[in-house]
N, C-alpha and C. Protein backbone atom coordinates (compact mmCIF):
# COMPACT_ATOMS: atom_id res chain seq x y z
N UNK A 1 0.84 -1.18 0.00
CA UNK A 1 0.00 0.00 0.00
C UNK A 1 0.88 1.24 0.00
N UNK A 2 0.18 2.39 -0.91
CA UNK A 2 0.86 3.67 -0.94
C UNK A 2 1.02 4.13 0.40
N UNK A 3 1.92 5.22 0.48
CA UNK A 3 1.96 6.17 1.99
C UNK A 3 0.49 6.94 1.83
N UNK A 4 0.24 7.52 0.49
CA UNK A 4 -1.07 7.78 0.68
C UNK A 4 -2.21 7.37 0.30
N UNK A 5 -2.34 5.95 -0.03
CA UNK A 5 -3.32 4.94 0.63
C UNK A 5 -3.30 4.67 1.65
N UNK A 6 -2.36 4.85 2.45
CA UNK A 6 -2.57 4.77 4.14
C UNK A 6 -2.79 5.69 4.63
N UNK A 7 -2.86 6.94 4.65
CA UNK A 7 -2.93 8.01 5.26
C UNK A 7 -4.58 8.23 4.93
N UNK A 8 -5.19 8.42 3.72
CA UNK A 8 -6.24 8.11 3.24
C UNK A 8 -7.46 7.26 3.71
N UNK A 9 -7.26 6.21 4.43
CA UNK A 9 -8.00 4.94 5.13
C UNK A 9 -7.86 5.27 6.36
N UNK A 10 -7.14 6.22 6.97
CA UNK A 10 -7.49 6.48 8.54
C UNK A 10 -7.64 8.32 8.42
N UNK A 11 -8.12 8.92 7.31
CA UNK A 11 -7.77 10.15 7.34
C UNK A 11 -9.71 10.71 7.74
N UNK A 12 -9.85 11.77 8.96
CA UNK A 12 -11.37 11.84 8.95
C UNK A 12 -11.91 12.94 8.17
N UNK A 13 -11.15 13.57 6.75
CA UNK A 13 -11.44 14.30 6.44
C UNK A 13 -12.63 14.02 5.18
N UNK A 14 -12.27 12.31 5.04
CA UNK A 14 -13.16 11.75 4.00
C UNK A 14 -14.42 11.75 4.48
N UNK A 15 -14.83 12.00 6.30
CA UNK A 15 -16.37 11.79 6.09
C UNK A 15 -17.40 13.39 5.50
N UNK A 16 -16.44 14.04 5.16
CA UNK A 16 -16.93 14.89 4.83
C UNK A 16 -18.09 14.84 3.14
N UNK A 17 -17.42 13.59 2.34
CA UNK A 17 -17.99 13.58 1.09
C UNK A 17 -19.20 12.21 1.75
N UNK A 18 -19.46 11.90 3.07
CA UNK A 18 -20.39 10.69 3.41
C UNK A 18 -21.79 12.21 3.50
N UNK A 19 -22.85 10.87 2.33
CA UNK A 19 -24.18 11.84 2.14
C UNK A 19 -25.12 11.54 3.18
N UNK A 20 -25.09 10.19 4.09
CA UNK A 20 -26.00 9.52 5.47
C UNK A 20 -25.90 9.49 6.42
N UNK A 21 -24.72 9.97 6.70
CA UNK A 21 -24.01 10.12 7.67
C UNK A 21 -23.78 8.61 8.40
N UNK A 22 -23.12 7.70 7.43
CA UNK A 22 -22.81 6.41 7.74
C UNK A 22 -21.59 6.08 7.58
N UNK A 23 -20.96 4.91 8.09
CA UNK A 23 -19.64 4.52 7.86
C UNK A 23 -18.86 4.45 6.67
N UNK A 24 -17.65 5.00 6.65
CA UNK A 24 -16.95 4.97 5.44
C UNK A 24 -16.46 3.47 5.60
N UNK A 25 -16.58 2.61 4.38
CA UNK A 25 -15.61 1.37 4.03
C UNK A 25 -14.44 1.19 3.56
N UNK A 26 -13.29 1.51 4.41
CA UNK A 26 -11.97 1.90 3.84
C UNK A 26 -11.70 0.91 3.11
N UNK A 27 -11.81 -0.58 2.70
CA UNK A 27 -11.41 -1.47 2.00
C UNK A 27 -12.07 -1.16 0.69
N UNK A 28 -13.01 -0.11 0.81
CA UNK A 28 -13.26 -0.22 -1.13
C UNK A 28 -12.69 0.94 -1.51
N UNK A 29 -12.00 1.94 -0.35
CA UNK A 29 -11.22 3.11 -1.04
C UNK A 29 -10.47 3.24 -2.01
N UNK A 30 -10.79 3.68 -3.17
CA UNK A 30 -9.85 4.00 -4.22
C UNK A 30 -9.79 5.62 -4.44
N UNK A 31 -8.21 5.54 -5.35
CA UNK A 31 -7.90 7.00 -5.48
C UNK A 31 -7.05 7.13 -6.69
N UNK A 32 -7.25 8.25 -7.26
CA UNK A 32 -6.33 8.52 -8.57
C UNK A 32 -5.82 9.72 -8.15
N UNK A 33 -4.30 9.78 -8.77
CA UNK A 33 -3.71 11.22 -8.63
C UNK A 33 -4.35 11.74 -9.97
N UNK A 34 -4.73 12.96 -9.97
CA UNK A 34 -5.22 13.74 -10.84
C UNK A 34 -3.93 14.85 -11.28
N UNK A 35 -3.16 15.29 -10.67
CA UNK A 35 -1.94 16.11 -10.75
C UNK A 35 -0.87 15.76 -9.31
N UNK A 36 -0.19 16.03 -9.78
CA UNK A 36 1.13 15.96 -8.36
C UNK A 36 2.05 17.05 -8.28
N UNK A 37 2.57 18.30 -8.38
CA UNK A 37 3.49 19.38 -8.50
C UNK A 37 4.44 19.19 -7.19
N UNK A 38 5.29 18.75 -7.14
CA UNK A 38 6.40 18.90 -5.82
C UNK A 38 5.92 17.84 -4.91
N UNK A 39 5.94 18.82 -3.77
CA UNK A 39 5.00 18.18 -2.86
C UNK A 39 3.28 18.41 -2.62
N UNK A 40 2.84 18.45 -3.88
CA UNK A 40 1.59 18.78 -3.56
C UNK A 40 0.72 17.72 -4.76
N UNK A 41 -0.52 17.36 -4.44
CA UNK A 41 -0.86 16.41 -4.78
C UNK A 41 -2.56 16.43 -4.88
N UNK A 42 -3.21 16.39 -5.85
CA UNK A 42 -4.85 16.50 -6.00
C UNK A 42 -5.22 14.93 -6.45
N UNK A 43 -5.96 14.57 -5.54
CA UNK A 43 -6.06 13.28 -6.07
C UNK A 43 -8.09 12.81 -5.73
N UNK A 44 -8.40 12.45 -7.10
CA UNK A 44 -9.76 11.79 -6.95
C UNK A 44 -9.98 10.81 -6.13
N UNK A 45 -11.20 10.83 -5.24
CA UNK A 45 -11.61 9.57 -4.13
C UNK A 45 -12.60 9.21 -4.55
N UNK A 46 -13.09 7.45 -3.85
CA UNK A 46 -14.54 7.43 -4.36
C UNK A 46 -14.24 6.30 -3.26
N UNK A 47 -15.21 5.87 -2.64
CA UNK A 47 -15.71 4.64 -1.40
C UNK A 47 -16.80 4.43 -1.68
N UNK A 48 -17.08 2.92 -0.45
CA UNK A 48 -18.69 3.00 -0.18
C UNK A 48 -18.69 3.53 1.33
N UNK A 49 -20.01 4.43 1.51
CA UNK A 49 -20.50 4.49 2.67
C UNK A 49 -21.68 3.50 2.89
N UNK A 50 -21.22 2.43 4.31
CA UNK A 50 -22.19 1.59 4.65
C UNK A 50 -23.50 2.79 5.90
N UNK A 51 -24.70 2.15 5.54
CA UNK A 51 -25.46 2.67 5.74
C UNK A 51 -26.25 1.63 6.73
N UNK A 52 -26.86 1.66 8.17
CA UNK A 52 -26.49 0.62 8.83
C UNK A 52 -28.09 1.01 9.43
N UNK A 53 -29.02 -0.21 9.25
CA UNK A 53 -30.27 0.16 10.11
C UNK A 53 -30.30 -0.03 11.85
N UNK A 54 -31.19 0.45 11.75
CA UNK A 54 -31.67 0.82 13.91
C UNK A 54 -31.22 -0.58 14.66
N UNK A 55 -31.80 -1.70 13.84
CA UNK A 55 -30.75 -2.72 14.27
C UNK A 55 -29.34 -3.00 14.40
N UNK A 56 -28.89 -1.98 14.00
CA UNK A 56 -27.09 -2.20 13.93
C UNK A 56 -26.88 -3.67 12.35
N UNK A 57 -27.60 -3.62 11.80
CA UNK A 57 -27.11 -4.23 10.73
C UNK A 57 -27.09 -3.52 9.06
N UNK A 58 -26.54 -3.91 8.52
CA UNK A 58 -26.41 -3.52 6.68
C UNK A 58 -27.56 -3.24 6.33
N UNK A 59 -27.64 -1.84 6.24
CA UNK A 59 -28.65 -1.40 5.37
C UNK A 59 -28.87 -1.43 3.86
N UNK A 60 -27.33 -1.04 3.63
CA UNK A 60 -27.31 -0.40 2.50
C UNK A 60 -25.92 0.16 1.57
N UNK A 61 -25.56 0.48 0.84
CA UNK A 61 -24.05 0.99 0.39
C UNK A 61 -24.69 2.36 -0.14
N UNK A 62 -23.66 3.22 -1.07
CA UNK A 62 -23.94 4.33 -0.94
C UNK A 62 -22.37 4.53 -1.60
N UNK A 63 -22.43 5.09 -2.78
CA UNK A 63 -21.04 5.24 -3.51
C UNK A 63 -20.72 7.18 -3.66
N UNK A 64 -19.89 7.35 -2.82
CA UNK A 64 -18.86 8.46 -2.75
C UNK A 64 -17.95 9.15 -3.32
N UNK A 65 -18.02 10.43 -3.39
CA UNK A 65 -16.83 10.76 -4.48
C UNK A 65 -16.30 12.37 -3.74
N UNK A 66 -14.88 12.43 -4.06
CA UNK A 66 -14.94 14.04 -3.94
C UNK A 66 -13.10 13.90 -4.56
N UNK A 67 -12.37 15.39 -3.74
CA UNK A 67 -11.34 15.60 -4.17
C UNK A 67 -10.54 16.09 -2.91
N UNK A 68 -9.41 15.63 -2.94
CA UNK A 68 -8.23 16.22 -1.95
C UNK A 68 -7.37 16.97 -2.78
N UNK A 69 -6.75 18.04 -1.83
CA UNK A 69 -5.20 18.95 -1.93
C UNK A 69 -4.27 17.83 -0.90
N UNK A 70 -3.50 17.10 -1.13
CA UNK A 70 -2.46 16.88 -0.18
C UNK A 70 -1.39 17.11 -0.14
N UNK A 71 -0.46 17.74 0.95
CA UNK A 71 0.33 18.12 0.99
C UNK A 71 1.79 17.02 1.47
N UNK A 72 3.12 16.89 1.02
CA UNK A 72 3.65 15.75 1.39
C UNK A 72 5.07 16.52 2.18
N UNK A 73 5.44 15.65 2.69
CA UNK A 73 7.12 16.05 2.76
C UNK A 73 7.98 15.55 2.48
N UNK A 74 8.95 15.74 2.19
CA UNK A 74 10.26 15.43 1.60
C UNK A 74 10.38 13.92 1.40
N UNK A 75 9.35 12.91 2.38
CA UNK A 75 9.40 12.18 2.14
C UNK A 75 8.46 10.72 1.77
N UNK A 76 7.34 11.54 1.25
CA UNK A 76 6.36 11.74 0.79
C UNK A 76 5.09 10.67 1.71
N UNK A 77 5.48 11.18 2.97
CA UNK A 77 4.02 11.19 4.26
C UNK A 77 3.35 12.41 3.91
N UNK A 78 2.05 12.29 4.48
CA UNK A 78 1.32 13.03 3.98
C UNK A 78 0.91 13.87 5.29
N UNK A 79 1.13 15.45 5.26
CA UNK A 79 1.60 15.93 6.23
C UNK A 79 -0.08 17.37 6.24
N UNK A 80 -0.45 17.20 5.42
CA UNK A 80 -1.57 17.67 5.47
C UNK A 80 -2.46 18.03 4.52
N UNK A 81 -4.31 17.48 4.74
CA UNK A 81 -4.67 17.28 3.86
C UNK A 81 -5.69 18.75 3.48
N UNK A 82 -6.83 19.08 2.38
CA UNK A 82 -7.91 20.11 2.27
C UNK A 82 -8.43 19.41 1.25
N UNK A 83 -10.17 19.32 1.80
CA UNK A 83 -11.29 18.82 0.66
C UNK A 83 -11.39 19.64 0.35
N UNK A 84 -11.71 19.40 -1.24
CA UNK A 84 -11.65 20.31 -2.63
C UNK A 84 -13.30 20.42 -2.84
């Protein structure tokens, strides 16, 4: 896994693109770099958000999308992120 596929799967800035306010499924996270300049980095997201009824079980999925600015350092951890 990338440094920022990992940073990405524990990052809480993704629940911002969740429309149910349900769990993000980091195992279906995917991402494309869209541009990279230096240390800076725009990259497309898309997940499922699980959607979970009053019972605490699977409601439902729910497919996600948005955009990050990430910022890296020298050694390319990802040192800080901004939804686009």
């Amino acid at each position: 896994m990338t440094l920022i596929g990992s940073y990405l799967k524990s990052c809480r800035e993704l629940s911002r693109f969740c429309s149910r306010d349900g769990w993000i499924d980091s195992d279906s996270l995917r991402f494309t770099i869209i541009m990279e300049i230096g240390n800076e980095i725009i990259v497309d997201i898309e997940f499922d958000e699980l959607l979970m009824a009053g019972s605490g079980n699977l409601a439902g999925r729910v497919t996600c999308r948005g955009q990050m600015h990430l910022f890296t350092d020298r050694f390319g951890h990802v040192i800080r992120a901004e939804v686009l």
